[in-house]
Protein backbone atom coordinates (compact mmCIF):
# COMPACT_ATOMS: atom_id res chain seq x y z
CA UNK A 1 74.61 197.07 129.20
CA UNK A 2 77.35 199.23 127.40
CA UNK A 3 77.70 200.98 130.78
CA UNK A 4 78.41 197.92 132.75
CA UNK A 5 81.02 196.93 129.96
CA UNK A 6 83.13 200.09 131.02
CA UNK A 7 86.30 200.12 132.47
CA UNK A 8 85.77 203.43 134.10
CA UNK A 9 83.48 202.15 136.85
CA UNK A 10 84.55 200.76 139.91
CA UNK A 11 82.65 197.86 141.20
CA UNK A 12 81.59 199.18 144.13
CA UNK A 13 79.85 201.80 142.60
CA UNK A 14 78.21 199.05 140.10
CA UNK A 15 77.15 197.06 143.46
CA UNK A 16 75.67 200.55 144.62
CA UNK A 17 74.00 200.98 141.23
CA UNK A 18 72.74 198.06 141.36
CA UNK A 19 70.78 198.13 144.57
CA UNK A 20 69.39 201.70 143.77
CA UNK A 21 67.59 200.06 140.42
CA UNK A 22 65.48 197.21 142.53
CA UNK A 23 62.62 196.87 139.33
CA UNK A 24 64.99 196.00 137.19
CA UNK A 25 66.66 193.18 139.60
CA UNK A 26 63.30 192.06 140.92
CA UNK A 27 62.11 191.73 137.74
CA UNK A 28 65.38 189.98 136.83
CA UNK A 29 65.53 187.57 139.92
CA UNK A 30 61.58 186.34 138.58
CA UNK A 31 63.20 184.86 135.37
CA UNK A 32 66.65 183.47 136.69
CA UNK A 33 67.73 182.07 140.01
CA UNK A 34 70.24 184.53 142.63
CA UNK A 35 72.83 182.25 141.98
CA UNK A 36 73.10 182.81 138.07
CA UNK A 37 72.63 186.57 138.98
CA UNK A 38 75.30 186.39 141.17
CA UNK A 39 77.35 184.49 138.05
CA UNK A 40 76.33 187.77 135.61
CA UNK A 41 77.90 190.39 138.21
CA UNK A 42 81.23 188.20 139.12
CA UNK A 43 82.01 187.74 135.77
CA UNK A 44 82.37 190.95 134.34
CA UNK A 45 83.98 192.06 137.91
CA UNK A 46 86.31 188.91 138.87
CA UNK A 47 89.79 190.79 137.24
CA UNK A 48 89.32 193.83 139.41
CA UNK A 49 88.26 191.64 142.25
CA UNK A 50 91.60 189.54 142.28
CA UNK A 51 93.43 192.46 143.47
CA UNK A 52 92.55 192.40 147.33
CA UNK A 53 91.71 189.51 149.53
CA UNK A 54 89.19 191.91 151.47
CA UNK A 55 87.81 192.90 148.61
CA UNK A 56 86.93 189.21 148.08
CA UNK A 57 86.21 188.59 151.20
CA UNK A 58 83.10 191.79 151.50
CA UNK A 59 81.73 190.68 147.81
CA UNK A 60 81.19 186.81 148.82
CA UNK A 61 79.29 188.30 151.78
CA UNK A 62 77.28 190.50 149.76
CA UNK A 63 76.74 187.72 147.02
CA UNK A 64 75.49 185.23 150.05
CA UNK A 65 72.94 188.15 151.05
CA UNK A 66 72.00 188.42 147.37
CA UNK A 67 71.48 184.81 146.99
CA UNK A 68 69.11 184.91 150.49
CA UNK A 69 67.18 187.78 149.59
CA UNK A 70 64.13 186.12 147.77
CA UNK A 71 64.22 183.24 150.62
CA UNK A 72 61.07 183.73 153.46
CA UNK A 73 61.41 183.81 156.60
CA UNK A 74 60.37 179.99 157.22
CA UNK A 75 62.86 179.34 154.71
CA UNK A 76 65.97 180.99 156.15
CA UNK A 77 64.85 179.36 159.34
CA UNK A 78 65.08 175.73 157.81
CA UNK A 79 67.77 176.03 156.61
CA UNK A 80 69.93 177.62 159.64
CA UNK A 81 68.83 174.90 162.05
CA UNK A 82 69.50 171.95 159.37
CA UNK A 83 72.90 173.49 159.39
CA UNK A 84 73.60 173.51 162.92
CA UNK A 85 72.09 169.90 163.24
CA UNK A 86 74.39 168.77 160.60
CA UNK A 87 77.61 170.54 162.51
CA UNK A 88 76.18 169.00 165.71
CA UNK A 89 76.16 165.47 164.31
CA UNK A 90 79.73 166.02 162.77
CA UNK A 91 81.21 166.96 166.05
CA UNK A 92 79.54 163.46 167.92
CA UNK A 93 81.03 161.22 165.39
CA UNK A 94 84.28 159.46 166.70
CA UNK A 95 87.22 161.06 164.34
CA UNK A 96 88.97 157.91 162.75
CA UNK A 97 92.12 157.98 161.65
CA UNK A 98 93.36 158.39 158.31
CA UNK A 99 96.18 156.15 156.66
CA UNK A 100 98.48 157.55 154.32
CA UNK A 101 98.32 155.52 151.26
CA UNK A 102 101.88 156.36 150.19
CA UNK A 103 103.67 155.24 153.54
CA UNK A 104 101.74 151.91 153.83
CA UNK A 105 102.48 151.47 149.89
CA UNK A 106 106.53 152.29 151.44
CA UNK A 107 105.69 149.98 154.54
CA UNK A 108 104.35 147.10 152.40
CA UNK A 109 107.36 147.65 150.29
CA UNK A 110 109.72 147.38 152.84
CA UNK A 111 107.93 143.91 154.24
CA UNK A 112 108.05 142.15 150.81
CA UNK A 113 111.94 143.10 150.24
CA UNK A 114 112.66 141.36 154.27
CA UNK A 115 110.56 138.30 153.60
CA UNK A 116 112.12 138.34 150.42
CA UNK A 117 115.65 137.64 152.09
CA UNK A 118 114.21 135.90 154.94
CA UNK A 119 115.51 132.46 155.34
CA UNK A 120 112.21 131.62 157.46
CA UNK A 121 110.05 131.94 154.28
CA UNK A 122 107.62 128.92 153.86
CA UNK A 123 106.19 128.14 150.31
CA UNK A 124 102.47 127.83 149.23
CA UNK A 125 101.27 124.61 149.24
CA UNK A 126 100.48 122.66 146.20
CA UNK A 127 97.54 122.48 144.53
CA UNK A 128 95.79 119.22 145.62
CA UNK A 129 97.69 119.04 148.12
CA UNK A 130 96.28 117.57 151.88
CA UNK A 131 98.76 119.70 153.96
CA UNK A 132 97.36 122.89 155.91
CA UNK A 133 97.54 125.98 154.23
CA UNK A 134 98.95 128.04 157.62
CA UNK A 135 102.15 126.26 159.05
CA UNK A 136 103.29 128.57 161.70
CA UNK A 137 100.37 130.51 162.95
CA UNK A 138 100.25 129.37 166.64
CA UNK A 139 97.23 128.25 167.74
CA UNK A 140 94.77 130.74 169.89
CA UNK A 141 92.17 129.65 172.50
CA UNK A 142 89.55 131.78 171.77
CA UNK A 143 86.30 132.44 173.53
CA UNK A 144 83.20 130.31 172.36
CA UNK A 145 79.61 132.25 171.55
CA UNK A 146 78.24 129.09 172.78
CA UNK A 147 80.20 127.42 174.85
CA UNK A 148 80.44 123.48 176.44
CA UNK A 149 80.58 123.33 179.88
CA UNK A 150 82.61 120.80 181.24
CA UNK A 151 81.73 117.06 181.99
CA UNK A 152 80.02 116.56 185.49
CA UNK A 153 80.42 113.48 187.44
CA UNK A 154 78.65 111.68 190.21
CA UNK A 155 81.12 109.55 190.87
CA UNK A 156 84.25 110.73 192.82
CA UNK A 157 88.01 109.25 192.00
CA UNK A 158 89.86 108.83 189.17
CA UNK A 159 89.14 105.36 188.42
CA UNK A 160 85.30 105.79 188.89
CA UNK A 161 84.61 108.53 186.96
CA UNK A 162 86.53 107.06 184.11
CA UNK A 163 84.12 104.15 184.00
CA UNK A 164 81.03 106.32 184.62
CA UNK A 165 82.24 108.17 181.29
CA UNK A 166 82.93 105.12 179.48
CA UNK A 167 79.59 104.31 179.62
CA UNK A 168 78.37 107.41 178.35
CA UNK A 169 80.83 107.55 175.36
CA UNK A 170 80.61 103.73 174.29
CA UNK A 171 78.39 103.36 171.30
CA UNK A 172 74.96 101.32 171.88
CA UNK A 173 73.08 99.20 169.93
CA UNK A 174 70.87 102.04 169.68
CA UNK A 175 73.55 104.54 168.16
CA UNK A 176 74.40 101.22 165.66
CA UNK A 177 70.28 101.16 164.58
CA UNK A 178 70.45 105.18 164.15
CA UNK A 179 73.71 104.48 161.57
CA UNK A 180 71.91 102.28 159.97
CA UNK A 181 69.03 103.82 159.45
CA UNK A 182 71.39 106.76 158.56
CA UNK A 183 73.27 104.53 155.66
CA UNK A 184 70.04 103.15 154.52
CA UNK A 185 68.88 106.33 153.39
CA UNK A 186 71.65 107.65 152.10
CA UNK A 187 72.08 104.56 150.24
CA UNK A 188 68.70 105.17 148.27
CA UNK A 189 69.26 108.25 147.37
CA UNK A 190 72.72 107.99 145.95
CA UNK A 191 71.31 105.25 143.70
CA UNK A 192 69.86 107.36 142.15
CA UNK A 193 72.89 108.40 140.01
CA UNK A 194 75.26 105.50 141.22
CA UNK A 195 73.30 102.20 141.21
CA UNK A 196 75.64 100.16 142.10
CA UNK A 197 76.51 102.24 145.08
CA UNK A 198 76.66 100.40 148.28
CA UNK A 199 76.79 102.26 151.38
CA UNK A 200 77.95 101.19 154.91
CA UNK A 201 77.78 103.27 158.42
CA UNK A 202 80.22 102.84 161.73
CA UNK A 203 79.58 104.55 164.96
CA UNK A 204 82.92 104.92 166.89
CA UNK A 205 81.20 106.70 169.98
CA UNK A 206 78.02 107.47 171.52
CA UNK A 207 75.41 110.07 169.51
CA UNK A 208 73.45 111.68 172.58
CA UNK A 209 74.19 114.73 174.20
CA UNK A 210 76.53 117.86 172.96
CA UNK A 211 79.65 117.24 172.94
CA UNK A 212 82.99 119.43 172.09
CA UNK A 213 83.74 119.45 168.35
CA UNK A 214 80.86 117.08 167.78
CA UNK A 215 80.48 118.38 164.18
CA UNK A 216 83.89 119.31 163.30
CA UNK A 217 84.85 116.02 164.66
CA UNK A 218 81.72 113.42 164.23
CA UNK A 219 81.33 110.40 165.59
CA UNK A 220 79.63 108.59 162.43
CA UNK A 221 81.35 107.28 159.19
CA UNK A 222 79.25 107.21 156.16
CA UNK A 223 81.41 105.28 153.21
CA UNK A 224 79.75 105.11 149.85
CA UNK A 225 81.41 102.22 148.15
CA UNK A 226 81.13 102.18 144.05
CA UNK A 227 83.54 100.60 141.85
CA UNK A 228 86.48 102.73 140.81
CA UNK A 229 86.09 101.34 136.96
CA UNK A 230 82.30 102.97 137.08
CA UNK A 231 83.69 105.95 138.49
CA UNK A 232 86.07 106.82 135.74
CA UNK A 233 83.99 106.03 133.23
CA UNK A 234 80.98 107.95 134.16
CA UNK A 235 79.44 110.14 131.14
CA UNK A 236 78.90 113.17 134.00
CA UNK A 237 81.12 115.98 133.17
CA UNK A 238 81.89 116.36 136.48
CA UNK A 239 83.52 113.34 136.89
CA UNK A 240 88.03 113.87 135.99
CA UNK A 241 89.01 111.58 133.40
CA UNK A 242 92.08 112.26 132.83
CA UNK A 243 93.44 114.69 129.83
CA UNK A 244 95.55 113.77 126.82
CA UNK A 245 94.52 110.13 127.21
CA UNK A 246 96.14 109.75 130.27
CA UNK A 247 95.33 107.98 133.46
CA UNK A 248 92.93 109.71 135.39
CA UNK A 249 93.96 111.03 138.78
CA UNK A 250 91.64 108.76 141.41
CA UNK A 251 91.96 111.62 144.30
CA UNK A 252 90.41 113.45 141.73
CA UNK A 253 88.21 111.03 140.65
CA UNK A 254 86.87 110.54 144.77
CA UNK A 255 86.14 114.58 145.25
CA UNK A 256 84.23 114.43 142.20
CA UNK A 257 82.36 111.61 143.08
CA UNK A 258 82.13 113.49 146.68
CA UNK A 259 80.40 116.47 145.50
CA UNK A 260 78.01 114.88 143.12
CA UNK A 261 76.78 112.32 145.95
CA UNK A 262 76.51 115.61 148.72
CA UNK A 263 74.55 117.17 145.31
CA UNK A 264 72.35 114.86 145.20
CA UNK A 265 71.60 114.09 148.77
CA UNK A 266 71.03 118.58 149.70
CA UNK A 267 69.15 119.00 147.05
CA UNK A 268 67.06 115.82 148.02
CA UNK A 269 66.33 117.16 151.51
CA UNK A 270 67.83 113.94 153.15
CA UNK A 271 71.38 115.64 154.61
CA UNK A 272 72.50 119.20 154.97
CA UNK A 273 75.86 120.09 153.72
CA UNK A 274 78.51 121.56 156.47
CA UNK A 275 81.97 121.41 155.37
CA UNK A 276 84.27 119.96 153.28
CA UNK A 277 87.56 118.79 153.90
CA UNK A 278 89.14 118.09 149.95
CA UNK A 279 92.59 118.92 151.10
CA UNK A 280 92.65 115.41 153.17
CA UNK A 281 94.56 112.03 151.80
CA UNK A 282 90.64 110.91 151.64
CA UNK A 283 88.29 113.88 150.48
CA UNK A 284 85.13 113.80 153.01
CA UNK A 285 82.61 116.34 153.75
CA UNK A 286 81.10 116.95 156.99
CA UNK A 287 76.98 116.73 156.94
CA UNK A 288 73.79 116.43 159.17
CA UNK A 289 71.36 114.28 159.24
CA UNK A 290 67.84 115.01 160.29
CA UNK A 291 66.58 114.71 164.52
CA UNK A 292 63.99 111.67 162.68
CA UNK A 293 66.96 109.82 161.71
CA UNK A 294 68.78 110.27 164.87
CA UNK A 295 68.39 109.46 168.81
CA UNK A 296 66.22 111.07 171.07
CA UNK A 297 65.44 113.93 168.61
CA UNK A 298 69.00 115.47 167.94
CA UNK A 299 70.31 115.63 164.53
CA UNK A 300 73.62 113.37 163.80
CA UNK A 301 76.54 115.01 162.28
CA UNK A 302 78.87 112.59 160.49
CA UNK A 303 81.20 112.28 157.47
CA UNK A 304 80.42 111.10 154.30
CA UNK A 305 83.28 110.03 151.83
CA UNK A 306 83.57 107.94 148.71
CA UNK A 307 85.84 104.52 148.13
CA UNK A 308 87.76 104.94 152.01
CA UNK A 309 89.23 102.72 153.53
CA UNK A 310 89.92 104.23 157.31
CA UNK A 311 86.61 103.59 158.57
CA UNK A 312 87.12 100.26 157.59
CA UNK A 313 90.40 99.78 159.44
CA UNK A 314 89.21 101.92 162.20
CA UNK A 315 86.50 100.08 162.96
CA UNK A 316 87.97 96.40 162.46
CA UNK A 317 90.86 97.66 164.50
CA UNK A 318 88.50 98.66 167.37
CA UNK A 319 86.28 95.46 167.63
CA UNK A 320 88.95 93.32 167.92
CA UNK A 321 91.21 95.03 170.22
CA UNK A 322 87.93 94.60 172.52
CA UNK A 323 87.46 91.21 172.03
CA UNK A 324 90.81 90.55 172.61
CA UNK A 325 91.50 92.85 175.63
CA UNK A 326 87.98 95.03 176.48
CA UNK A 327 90.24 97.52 178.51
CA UNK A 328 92.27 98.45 175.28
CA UNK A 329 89.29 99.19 173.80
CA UNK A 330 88.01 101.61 176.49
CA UNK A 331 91.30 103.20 176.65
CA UNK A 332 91.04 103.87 173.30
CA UNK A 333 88.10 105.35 173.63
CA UNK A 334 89.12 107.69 176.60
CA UNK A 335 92.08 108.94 174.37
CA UNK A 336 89.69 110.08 171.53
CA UNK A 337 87.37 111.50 173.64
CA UNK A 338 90.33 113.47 175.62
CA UNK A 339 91.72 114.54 172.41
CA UNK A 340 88.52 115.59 170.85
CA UNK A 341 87.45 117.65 173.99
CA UNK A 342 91.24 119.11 174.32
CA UNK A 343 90.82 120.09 170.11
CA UNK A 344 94.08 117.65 169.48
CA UNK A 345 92.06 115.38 166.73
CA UNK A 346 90.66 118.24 164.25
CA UNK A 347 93.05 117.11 160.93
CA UNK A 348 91.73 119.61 158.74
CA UNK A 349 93.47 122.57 161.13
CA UNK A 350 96.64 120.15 161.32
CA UNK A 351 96.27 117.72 164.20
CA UNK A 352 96.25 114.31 164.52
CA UNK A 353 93.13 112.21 163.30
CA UNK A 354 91.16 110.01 165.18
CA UNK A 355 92.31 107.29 163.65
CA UNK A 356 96.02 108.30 164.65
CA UNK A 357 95.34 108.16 168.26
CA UNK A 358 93.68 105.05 167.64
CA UNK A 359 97.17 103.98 166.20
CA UNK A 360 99.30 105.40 169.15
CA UNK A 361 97.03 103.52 171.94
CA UNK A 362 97.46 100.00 169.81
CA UNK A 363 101.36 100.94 169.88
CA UNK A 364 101.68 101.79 173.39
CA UNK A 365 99.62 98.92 174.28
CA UNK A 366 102.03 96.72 172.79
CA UNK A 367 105.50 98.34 173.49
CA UNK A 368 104.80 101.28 175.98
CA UNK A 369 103.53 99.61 178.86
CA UNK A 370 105.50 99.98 181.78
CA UNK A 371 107.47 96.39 183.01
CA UNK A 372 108.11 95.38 179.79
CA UNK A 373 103.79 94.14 179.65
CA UNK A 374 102.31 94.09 176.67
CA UNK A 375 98.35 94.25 176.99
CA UNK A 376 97.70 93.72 173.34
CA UNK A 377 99.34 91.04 170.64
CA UNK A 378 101.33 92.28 167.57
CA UNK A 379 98.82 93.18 164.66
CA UNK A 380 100.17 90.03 162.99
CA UNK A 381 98.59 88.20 165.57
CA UNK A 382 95.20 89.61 165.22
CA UNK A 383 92.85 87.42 163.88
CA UNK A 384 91.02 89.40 160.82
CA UNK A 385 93.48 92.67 161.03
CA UNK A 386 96.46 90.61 160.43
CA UNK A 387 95.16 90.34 156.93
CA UNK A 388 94.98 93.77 156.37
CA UNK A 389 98.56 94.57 157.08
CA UNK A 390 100.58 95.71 153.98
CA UNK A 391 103.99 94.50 155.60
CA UNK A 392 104.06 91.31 157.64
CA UNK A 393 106.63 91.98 159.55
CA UNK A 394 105.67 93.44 162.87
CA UNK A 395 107.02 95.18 166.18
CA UNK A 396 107.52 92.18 168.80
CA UNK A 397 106.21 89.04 166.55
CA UNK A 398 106.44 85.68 168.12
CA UNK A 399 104.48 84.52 170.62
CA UNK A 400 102.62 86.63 172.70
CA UNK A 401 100.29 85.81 176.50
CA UNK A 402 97.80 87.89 178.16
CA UNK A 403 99.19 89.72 181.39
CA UNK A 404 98.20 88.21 184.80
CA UNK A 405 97.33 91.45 186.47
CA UNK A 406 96.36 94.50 184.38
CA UNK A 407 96.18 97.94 186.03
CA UNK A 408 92.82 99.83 185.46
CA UNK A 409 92.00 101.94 182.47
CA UNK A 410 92.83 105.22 184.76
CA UNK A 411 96.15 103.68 184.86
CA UNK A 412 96.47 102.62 181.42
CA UNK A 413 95.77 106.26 180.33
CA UNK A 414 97.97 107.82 182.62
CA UNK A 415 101.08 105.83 181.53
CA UNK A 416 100.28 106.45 178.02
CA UNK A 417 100.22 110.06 178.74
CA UNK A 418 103.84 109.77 180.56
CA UNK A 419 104.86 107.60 177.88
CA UNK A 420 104.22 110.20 174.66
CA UNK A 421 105.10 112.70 176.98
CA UNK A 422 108.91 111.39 176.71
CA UNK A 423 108.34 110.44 173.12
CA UNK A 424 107.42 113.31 171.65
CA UNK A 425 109.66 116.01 172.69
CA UNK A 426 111.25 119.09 170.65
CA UNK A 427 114.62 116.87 170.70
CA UNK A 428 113.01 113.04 169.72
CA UNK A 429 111.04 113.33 166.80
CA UNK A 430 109.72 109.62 167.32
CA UNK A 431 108.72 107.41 164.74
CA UNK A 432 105.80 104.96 165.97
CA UNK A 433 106.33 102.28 163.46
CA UNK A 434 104.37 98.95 163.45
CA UNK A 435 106.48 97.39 161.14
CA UNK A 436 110.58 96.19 160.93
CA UNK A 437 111.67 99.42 159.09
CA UNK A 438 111.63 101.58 162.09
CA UNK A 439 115.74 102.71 161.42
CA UNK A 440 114.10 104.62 158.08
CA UNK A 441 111.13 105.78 159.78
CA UNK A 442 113.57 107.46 162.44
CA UNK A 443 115.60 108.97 159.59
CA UNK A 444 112.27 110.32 158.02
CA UNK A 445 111.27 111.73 161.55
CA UNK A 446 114.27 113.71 161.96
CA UNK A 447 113.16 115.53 158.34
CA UNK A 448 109.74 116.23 159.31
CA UNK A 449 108.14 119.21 161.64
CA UNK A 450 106.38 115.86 163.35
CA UNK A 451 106.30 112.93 164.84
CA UNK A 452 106.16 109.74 162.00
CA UNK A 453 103.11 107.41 162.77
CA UNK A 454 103.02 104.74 160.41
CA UNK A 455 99.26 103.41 159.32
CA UNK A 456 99.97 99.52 159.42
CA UNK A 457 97.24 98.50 156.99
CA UNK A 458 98.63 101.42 154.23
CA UNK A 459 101.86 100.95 152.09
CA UNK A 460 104.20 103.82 153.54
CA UNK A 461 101.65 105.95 155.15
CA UNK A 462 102.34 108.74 157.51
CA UNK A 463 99.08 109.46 159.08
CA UNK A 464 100.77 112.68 160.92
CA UNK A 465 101.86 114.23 157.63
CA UNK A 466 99.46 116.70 157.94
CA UNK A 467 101.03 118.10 161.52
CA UNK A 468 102.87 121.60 161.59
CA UNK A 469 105.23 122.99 163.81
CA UNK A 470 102.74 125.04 165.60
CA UNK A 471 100.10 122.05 165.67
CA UNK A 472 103.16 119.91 167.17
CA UNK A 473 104.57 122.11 169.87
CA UNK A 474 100.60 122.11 170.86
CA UNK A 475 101.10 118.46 171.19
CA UNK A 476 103.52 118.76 173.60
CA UNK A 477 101.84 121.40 175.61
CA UNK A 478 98.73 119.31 176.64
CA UNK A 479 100.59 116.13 176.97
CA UNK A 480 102.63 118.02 179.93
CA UNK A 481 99.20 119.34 181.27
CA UNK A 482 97.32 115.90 181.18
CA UNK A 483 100.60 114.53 183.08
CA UNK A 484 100.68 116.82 185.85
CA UNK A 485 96.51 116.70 186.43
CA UNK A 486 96.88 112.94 186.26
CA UNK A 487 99.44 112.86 189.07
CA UNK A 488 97.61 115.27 190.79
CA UNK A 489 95.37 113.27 193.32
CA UNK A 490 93.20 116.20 194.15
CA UNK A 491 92.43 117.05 190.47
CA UNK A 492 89.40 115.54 188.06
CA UNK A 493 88.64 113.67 185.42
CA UNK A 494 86.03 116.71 184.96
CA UNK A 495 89.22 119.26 184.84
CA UNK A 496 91.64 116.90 182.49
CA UNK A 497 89.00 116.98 179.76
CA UNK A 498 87.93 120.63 180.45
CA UNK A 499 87.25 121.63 176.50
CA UNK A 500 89.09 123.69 174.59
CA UNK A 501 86.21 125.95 173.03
């Protein structure tokens, strides 16, 4: 020990030492492993070994052959070839490329200080609010992972294969027995924790057979009707009433009552939850009811909502425009079913509702057609919706007579395409107004990213608020493609309502 604590010996010489004493190392390497042996040499050596790389260089090769001395022959084996497999497997991996954290932090930096100054910048939207959250991000057509094949059609010609899908999209008394039987159900459960709930169903198209966006868009309105004074004052926590003594908030009020009705009913078993869509003027969420329920064993998606009102109107609306003209109502239903299968009538990403094109067939109906015809009466000449009207005063009131000759519903759809065509352009932000304020509708319209469509039975109601620039120039886009198939004699009714995903 004293001797290896010298100065005077060079390390080599220790090393040769060393080797020529093999008891006392063997004897050594029993008690402690070769790397701590190799940790007592270096120690005492590492301040002449700093001197020379080579130097460095020889001992680490001579401390690896130390530290693989004791190993067997199996052992050395081993562990060369799990070395070589591991180098193998390194060199098949694909190399991926690093990012340097501090010139995306500069990058990022640079993007915040330009939309900073950008006069393009568009604000978050505020809480509660019903708008979109995205209101520029153009709209993609994106491949489907299931996807809808187009309609198929025996018939040939326009005007025949309009009426052969007319009858497959027109709700049947069987589709009215399934909703029913739908809002039956749903009514016993929900009085459970409402009992004075009354429920009521509408079917506004046919429930067989898959359909585009037949459960982001459904067909069945489920409208659970409980008295706004019960609502407020229910002892559920859940429930918003209202802070420092204030009134409560009733949109508030309705998603609460939303989520503890879709609660009760998926935790019951008797609907499964999809979506939700809170951000609406009337919170709804999107559910399924169960093939035993349904028609001819398919589930039935619908919405289910609290206190509306735009079933209501949407339905009353729909009856009597067929009573009173049964070609406006099949038109009407050939414009939802082209907008649903073109994606134009999805509100929550920022198109037009159902219940909007409902309101732009009535208007054009009345106003649009060409010759200065008018298939359908003002609404204040409808016999039960003329009650509902907030404003009396409607577009064309005074008498009104049923057209001799009316063109067929081909017809009627393809003017009405050609009509909103013109009306909606990037220069004529149009204002469909079905009252006499249409001079401050028009100055609205020129304000808004959208075409103004007022909803005749609510007090100053845009029901295209919810539009965006993107969601409008979309608009646009399909209206000039359903105009040039339409006047296209060798096209198809099976290639104008070719769906979108």
């Amino acid at each position: 020990q004293a001797r290896w604590l010298q100065p005077s010996h060079q390390p080599w010489n220790l090393i040769t030492e060393t080797v020529t004493v093999p008891s006392t190392l063997w004897s050594i390497s029993k008690q402690m492993s070769a790397f701590k042996l190799i940790g007592m040499i270096q120690k005492p050596m590492a301040p002449r070994l700093a001197t020379g790389s080579n130097q460095r260089q020889i001992f680490f090769v001579l401390a690896i052959f130390c530290a693989l001395l004791p190993l067997d022959i199996a052992h050395l084996v081993s562990l060369f070839a799990g070395a070589a497999a591991f180098i193998l497997l390194q060199q098949l991996q694909p190399e991926v490329a690093k990012v340097d954290a501090r010139k995306n932090d500069k990058v990022k930096t640079e993007t915040q200080k330009v939309e900073k100054g950008s006069v393009h910048h568009i604000p978050a939207p505020i809480k509660g609010s019903h708008l979109p959250l995205d209101t520029s991000k153009a709209e993609v057509r994106k491949p489907s992972a299931h996807p809808i094949h187009p309609r198929t059609f025996l018939s040939k010609g326009w005007d025949a294969q309009c009426q052969e899908l007319l009858e497959q999209i027109t709700p049947t008394a069987e589709a009215e027995a399934a909703v029913a039987r739908i809002a039956d159900t749903v009514k016993q459960t929900v009085r459970t924790i409402f009992p004075e709930a009354n429920v009521t169903g509408f079917a506004s198209g046919s429930l067989v057979g898959r359909q585009a966006f037949g459960v982001a868009v459904p067909e069945v309105d489920i409208v659970v009707s409980i008295s706004p004074h019960i609502l407020v004052n229910q002892p559920h926590n859940r429930l918003e009433k209202g802070q420092n003594n204030r009134p409560a908030d009733y949109h508030k009020v309705q998603k609460s009552a939303v989520r503890m009705c879709t609660d009760c009913l998926v935790s019951l078993g008797v609907l499964k939850f999809r979506r939700s869509a809170f951000r609406e003027m009337e919170p709804k969420v999107t559910m399924m009811a169960p093939p035993e329920l349904g028609l001819n064993g398919q589930s039935v998606p619908l919405n289910m909502s609290v206190n509306s009102v735009t079933p209501f109107y949407a339905a009353a609306l729909l009856t009597e425009c067929g009573q009173i003209e049964l070609r406006a109502k099949e038109l009407v239903l050939l414009v939802k079913r082209w907008a649903k299968d073109r994606a134009l009538c999805h509100a929550a990403k920022g198109h037009l509702p159902p219940y909007a094109w409902m309101l732009l067939t009535v208007f054009y109906l009345q106003v649009g057609m060409p010759g200065g015809v008018a298939l359908l009466p003002p609404l204040d000449q409808f016999c039960r919706c003329s009650h509902l009207l907030k404003r009396r005063v409607a577009v064309r009131s005074g008498q009104w007579s049923p057209p001799c000759i009316t063109p067929s519903v081909f017809a009627l759809f393809r003017d009405f395409i050609a009509f909103y065509a013109k009306q909606f352009t990037s220069t004529n932000k149009s204002a469909i107004v079905f009252s006499g304020q249409r001079n401050q509708y028009l100055h609205r319209a020129t304000m808004e990213t959208g075409p103004i469509i007022e909803d005749p039975f609510g007090e100053g109601r845009n029901v295209a608020e919810g539009m965006t620039s993107a969601t409008f120039a979309r608009l646009q886009e399909e209206f000039r493609r359903a105009q040039e198939l339409c006047s296209d004699e060798n096209s198809s009714l099976s290639k104008l309502l070719e769906p979108w995903a």
